[in-house]
Protein backbone atom coordinates (compact mmCIF):
# COMPACT_ATOMS: atom_id res chain seq x y z
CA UNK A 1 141.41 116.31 55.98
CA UNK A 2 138.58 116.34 58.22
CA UNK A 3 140.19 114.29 60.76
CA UNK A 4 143.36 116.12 60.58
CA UNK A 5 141.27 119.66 61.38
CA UNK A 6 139.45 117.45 64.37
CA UNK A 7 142.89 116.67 65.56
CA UNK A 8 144.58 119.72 65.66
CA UNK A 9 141.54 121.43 67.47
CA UNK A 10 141.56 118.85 70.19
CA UNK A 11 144.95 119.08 70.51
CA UNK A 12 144.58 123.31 70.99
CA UNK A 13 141.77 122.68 73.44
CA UNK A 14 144.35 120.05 75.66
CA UNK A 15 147.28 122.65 75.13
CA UNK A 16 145.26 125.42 76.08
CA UNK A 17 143.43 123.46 79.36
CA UNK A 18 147.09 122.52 80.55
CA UNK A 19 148.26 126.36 80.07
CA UNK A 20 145.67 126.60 83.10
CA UNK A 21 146.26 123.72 85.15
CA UNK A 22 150.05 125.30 85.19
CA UNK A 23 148.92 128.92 86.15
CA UNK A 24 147.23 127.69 89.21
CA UNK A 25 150.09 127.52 91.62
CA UNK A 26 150.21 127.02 95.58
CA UNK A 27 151.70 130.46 96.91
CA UNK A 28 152.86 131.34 100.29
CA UNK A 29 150.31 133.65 102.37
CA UNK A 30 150.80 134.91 105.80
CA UNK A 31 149.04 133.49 108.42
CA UNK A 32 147.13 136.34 110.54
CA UNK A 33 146.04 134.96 114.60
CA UNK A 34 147.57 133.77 117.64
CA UNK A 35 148.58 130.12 117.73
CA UNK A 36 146.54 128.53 120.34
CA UNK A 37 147.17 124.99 122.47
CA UNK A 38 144.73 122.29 121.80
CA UNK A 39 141.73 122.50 123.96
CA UNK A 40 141.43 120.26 126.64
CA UNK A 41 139.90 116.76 126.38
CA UNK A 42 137.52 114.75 128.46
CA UNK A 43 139.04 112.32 130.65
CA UNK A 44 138.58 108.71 129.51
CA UNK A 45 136.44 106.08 132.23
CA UNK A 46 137.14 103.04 130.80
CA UNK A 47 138.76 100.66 132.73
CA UNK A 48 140.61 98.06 131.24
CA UNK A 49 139.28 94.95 132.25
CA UNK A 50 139.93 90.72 131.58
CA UNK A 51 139.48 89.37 128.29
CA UNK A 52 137.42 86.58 127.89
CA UNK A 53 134.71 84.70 125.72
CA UNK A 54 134.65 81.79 123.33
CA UNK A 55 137.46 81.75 121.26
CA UNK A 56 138.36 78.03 119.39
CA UNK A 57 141.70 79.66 118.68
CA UNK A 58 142.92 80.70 122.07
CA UNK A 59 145.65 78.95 121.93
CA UNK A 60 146.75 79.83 118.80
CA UNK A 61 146.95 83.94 120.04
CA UNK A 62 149.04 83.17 123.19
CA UNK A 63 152.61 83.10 121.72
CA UNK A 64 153.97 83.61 124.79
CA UNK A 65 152.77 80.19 126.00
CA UNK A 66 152.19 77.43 123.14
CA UNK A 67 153.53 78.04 119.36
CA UNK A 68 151.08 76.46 116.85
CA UNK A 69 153.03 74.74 114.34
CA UNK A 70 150.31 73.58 111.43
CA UNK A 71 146.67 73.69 111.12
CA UNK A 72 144.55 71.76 108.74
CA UNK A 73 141.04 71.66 108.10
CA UNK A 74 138.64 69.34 106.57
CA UNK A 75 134.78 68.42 106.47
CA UNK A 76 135.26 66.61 108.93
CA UNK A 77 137.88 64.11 111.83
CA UNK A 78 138.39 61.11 109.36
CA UNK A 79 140.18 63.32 106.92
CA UNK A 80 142.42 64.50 109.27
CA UNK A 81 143.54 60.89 111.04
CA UNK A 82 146.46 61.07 108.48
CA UNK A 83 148.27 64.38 109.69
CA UNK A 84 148.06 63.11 113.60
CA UNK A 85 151.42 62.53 115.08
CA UNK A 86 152.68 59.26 115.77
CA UNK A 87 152.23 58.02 119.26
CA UNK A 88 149.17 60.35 120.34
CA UNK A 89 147.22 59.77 123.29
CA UNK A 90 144.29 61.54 124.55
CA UNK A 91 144.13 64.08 127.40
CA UNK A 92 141.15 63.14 130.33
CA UNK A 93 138.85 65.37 131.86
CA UNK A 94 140.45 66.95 134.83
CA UNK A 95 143.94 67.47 133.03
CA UNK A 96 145.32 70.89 133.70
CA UNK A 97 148.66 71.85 131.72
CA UNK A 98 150.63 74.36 132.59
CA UNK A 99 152.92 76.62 129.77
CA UNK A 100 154.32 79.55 131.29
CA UNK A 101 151.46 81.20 132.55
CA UNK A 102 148.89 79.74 130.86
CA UNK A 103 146.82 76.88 131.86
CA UNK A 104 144.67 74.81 129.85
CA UNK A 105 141.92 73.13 132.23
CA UNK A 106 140.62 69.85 129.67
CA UNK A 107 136.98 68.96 130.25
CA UNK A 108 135.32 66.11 128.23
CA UNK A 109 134.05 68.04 125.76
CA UNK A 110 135.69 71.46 125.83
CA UNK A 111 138.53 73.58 127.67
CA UNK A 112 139.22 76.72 129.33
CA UNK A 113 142.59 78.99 128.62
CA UNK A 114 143.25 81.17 131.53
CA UNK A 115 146.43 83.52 131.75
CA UNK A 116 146.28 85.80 134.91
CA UNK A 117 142.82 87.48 134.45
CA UNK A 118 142.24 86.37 130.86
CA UNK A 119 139.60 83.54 130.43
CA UNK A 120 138.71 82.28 127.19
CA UNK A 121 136.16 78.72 126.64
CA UNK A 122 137.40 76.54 123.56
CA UNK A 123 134.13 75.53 122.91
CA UNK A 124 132.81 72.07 122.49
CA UNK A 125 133.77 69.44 120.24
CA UNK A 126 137.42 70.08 121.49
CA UNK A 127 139.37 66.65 122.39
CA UNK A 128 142.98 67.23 122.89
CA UNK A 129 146.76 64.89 122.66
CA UNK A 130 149.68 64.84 123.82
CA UNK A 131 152.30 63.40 121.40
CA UNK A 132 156.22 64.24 122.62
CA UNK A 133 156.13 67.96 123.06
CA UNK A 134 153.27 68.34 120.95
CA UNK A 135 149.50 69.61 122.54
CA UNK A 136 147.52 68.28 119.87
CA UNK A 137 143.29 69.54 119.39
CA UNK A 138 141.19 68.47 117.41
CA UNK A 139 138.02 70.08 117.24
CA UNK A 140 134.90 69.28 115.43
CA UNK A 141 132.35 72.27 114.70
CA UNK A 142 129.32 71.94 112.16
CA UNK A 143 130.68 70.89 108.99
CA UNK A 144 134.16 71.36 109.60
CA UNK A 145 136.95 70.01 111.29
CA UNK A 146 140.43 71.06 112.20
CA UNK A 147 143.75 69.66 113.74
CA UNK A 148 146.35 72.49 115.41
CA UNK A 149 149.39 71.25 116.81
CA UNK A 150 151.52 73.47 119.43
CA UNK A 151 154.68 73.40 121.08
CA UNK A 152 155.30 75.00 124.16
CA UNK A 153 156.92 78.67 123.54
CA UNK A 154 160.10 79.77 124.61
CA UNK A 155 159.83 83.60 123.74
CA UNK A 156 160.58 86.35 126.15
C-alpha cells in the first residue's frame, strides 16, 4: 500500500515536471538593429614555405609518386626476411631514383625525398631494394623494425 502511494506521487511529480518542460516553447521575436557586414580582418603574413624534416614515412605520403603496397613490423630485421620479395637486391650509396617528380637520393645509411621544394631525411637505419617494380626499405629504429614495399604511382 505504501509502495503503491510512493508510486503514484512520483508519478504526479514526473507528470507535473513534464507539464513544464512542454510550456517552455521557442517563440518568434522581432529582431530590433541594423544588420551590419563583418568587420574587417587582419591580413595574414605567413608565407607558405617548403616542407621538410625527418619523416621515416615519406614515401609512404607521396601518392603521387610511389604507392606503398604492405607494411610489416617486427622487433626487429630477422623477422621480417620472410615477407622480402624474391629476387631483391640492394640499392648503393649514390643511387638516385626518379618517380614522377620525386627523387629518392640513397646514402649508406639513410635517404633524402625531395619533390620540387619539399625535402624530407628518412633517417638512419634505412637500407633500400629493388625487386621488379618494387622499391623495397627496410628500416631498423630502436626496438623495432619495418619492411614497406612501393610501386611507382600512376595517379593524376
Amino acid at each position: 500500500m505504501i509502495a503503491a502511494c510512493i508510486v503514484c506521487i512520483a508519478g504526479g511529480i514526473v507528470a507535473w515536471r513534464a507539464h513544464l518542460l512542454h510550456a517552455l516553447q521557442i517563440r518568434p521575436v522581432r529582431a530590433s538593429g541594423a544588420p551590419t557586414i563583418g568587420r574587417p580582418q587582419l591580413r595574414s603574413h605567413f608565407k607558405a614555405g617548403p616542407l621538410g624534416g625527418e619523416a621515416p614515412w615519406a614515401l609512404s605520403a607521396l601518392p603521387e609518386c610511389l604507392l606503398q603496397q604492405s607494411v610489416w613490423r617486427a622487433t626487429g630485421v630477422a623477422k621480417l626476411r620472410a615477407h622480402f620479395p624474391v629476387g631483391s637486391r640492394p640499392l648503393q650509396a649514390g643511387t638516385v631514383l626518379r618517380y614522377r617528380d620525386c627523387q629518392l637520393s640513397v646514402r649508406s645509411d639513410d635517404a633524402s625525398v625531395t619533390r620540387g621544394s619539399d625535402r624530407f631525411h628518412i633517417p638512419p637505419h634505412a637500407h633500400f631494394f629493388l625487386a621488379g617494380g618494387e622499391l623495397i626499405l627496410l628500416r631498423q629504429s630502436t626496438g623495432a623494425a619495418e619492411l614497406r614495399i612501393y610501386t611507382p604511382s600512376h595517379l593524376q
